[in-house]
PDB file of N, CA and C in Angstrom:
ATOM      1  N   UNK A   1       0.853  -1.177   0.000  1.00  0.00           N
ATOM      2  CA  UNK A   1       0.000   0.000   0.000  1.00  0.00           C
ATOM      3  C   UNK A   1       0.898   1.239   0.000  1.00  0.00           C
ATOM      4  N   UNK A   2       0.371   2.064  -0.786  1.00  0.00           N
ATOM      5  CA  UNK A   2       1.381   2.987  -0.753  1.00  0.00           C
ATOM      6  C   UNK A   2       0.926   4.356  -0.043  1.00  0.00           C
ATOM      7  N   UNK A   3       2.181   5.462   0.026  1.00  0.00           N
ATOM      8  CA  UNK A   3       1.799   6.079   1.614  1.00  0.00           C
ATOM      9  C   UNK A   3       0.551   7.162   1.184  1.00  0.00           C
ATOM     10  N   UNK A   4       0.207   7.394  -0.201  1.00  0.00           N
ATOM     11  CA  UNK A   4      -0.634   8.343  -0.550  1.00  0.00           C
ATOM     12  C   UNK A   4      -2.298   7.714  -0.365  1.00  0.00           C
ATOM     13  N   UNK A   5      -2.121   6.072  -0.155  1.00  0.00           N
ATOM     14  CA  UNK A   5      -3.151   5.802  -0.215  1.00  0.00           C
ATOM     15  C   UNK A   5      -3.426   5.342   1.490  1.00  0.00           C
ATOM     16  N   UNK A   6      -2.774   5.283   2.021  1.00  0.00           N
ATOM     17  CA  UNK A   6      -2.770   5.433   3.555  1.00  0.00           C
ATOM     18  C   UNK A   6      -3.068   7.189   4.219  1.00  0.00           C
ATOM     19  N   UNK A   7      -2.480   8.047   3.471  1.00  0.00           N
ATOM     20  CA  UNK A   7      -2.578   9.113   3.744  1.00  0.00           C
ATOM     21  C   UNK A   7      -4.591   9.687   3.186  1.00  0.00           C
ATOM     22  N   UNK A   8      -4.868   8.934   2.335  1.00  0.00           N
ATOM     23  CA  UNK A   8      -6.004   9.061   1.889  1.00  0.00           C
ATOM     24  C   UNK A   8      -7.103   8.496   2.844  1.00  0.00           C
ATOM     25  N   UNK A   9      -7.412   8.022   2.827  1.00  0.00           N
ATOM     26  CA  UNK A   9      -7.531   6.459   3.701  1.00  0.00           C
ATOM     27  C   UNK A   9      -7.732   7.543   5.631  1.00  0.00           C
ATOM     28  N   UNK A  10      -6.901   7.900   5.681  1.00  0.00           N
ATOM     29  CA  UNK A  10      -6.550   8.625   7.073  1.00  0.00           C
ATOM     30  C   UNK A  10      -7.656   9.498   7.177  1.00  0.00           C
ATOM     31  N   UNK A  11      -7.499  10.181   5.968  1.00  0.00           N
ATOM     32  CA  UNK A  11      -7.901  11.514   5.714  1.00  0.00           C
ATOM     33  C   UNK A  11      -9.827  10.793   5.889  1.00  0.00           C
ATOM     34  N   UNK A  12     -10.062  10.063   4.889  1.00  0.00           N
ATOM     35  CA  UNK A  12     -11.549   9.499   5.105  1.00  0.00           C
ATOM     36  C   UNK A  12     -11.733   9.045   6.193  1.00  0.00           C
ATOM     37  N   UNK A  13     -11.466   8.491   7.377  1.00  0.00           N
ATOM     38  CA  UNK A  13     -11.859   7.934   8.603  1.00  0.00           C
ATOM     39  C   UNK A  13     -11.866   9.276   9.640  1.00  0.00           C
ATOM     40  N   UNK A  14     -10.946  10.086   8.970  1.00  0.00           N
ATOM     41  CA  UNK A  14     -10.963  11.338  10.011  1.00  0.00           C
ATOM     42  C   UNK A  14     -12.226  12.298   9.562  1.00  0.00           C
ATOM     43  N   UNK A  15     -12.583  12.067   8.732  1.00  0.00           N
ATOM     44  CA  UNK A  15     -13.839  12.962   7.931  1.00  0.00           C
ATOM     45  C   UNK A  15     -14.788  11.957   8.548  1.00  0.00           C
ATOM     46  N   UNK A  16     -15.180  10.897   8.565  1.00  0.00           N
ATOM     47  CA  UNK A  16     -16.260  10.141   9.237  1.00  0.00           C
ATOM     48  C   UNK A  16     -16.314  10.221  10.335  1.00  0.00           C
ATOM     49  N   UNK A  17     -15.219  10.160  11.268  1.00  0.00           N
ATOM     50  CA  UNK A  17     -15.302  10.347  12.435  1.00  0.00           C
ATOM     51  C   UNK A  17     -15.762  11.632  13.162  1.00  0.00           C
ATOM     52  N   UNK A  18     -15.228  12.865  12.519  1.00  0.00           N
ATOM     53  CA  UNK A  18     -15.965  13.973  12.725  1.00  0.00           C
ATOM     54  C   UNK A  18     -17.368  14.111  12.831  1.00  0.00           C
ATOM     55  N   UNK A  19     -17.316  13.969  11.578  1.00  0.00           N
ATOM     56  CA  UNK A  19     -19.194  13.641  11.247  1.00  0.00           C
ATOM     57  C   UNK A  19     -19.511  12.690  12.536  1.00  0.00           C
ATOM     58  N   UNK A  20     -19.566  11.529  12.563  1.00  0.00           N
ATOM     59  CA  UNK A  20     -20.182  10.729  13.711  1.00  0.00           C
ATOM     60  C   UNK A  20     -20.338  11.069  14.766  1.00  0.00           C
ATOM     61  N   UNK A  21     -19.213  11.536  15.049  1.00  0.00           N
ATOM     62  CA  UNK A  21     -19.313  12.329  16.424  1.00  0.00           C
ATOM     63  C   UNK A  21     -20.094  13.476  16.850  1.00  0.00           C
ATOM     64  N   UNK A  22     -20.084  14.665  15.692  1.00  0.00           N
ATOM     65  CA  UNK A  22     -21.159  15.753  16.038  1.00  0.00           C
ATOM     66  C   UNK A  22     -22.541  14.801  16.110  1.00  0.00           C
ATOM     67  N   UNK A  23     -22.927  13.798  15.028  1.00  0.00           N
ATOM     68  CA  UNK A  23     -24.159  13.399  14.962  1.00  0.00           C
ATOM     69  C   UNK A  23     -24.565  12.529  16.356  1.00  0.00           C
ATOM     70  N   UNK A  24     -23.318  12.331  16.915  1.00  0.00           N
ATOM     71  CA  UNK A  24     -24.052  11.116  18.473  1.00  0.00           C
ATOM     72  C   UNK A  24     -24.133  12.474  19.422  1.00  0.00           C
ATOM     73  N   UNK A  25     -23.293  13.672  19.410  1.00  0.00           N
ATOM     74  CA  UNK A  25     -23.520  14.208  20.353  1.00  0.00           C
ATOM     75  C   UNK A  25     -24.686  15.080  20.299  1.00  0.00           C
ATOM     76  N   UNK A  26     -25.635  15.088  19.012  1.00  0.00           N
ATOM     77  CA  UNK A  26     -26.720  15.662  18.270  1.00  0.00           C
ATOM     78  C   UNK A  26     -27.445  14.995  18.694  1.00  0.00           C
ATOM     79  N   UNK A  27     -27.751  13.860  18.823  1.00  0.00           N
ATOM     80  CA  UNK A  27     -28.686  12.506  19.409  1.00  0.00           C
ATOM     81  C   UNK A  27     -28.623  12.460  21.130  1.00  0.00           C
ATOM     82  N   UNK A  28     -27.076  13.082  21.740  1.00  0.00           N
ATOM     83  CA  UNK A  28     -27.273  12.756  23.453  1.00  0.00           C
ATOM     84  C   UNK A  28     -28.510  14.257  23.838  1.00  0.00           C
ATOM     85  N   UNK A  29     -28.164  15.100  22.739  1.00  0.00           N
ATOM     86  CA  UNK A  29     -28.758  16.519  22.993  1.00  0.00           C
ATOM     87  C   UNK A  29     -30.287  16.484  22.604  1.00  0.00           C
ATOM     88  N   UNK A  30     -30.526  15.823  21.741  1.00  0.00           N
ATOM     89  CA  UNK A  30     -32.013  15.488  21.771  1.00  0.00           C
ATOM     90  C   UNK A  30     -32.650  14.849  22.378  1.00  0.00           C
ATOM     91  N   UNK A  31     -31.897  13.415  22.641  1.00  0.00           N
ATOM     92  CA  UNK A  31     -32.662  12.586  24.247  1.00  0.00           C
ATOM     93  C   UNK A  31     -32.621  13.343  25.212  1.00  0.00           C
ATOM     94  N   UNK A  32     -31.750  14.115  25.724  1.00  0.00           N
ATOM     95  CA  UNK A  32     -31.719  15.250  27.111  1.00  0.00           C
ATOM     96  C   UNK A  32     -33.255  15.709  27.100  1.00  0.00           C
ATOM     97  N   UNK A  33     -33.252  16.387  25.917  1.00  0.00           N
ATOM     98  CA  UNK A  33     -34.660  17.764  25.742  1.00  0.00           C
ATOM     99  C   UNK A  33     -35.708  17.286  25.848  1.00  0.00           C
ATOM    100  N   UNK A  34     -35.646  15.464  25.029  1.00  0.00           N
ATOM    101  CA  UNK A  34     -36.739  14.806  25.161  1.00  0.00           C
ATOM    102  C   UNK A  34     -37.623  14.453  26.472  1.00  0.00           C
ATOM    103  N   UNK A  35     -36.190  13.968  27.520  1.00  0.00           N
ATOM    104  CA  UNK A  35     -36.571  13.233  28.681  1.00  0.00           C
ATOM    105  C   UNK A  35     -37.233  14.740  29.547  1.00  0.00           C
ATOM    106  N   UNK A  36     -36.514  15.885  29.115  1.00  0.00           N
ATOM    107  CA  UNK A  36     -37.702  17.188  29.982  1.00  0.00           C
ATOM    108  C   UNK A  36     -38.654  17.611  29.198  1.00  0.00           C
ATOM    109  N   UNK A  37     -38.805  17.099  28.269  1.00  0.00           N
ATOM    110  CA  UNK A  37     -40.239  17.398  27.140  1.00  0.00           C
ATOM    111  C   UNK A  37     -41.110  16.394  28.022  1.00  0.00           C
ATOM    112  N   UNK A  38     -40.713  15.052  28.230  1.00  0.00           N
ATOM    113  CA  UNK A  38     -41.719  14.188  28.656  1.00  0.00           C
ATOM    114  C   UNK A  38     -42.043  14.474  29.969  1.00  0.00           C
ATOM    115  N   UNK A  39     -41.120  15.050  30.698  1.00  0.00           N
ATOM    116  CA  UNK A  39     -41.584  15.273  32.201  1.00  0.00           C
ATOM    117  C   UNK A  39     -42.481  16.415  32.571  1.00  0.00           C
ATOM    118  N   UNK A  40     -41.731  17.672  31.537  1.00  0.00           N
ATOM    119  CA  UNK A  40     -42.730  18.617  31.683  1.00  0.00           C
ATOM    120  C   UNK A  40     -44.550  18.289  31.310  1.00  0.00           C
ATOM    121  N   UNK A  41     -44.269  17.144  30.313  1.00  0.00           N
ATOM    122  CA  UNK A  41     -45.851  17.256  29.820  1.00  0.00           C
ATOM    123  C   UNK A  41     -46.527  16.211  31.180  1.00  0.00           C
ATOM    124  N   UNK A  42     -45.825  15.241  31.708  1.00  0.00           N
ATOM    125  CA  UNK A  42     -46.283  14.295  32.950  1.00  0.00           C
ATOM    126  C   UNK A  42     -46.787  14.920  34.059  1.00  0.00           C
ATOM    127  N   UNK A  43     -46.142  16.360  34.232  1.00  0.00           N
ATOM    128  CA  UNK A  43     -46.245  17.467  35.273  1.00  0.00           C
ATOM    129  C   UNK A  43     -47.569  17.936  35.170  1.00  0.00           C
ATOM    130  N   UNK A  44     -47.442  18.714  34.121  1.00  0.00           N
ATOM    131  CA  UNK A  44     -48.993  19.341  33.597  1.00  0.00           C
ATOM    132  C   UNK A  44     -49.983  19.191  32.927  1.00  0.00           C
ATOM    133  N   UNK A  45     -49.587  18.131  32.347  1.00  0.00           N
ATOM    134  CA  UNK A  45     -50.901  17.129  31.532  1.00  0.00           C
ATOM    135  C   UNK A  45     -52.278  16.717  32.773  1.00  0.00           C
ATOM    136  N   UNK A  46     -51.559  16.053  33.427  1.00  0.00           N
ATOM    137  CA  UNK A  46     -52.953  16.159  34.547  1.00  0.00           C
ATOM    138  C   UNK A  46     -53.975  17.030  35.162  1.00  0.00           C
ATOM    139  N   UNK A  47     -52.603  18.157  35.571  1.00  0.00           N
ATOM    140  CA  UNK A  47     -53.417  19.402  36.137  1.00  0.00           C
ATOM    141  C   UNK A  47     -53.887  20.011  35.034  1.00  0.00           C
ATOM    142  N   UNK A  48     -53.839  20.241  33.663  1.00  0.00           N
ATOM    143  CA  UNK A  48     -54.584  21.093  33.040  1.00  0.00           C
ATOM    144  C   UNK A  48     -56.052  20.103  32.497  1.00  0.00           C
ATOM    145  N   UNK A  49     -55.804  18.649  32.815  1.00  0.00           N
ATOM    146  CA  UNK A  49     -57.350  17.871  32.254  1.00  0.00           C
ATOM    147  C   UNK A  49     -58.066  17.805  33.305  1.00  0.00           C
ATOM    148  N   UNK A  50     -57.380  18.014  34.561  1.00  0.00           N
ATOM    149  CA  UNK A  50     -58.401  17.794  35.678  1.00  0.00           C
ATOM    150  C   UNK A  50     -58.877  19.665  35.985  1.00  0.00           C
ATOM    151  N   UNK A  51     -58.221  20.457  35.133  1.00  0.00           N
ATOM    152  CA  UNK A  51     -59.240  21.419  35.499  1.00  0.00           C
ATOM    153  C   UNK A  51     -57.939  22.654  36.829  1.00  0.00           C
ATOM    154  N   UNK A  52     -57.372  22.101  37.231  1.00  0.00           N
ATOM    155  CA  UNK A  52     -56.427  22.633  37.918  1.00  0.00           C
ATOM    156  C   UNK A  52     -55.267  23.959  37.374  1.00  0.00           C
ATOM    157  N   UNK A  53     -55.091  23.901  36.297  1.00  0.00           N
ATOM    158  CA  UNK A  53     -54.523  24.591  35.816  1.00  0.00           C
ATOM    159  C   UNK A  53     -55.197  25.038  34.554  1.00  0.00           C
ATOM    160  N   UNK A  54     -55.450  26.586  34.122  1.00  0.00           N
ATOM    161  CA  UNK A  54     -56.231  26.747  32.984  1.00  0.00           C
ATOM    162  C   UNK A  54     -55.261  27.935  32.208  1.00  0.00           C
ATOM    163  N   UNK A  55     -55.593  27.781  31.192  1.00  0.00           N
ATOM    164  CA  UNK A  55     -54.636  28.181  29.959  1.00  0.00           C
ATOM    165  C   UNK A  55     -55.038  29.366  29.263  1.00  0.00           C
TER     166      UNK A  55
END
């Protein structure tokens, strides 16, 4: 193998890896928001059907 194609080669795993990485830390940042999306609505979903809280 020669070193231009190792040097190539480098160059593509370092370009994927970038990418992958913003995209998992794009995915930990959306489960975060999610898990207080779901709590906030667990919070006040009740009190606003039972009448407790009005809008």
């Amino acid at each position: 193998m020669a070193l231009t194609d190792i040097n190539s080669e480098y160059r593509l795993v370092s370009a994927f890896d970038e990418q992958a990485t913003q995209l998992l830390k794009q995915i930990r940042v959306l489960k975060q928001q999610n898990r207080q999306l779901r709590a906030a609505r667990d919070l006040l979903l009740p009190r606003l059907m039972s009448g407790e809280l009005v809008i």
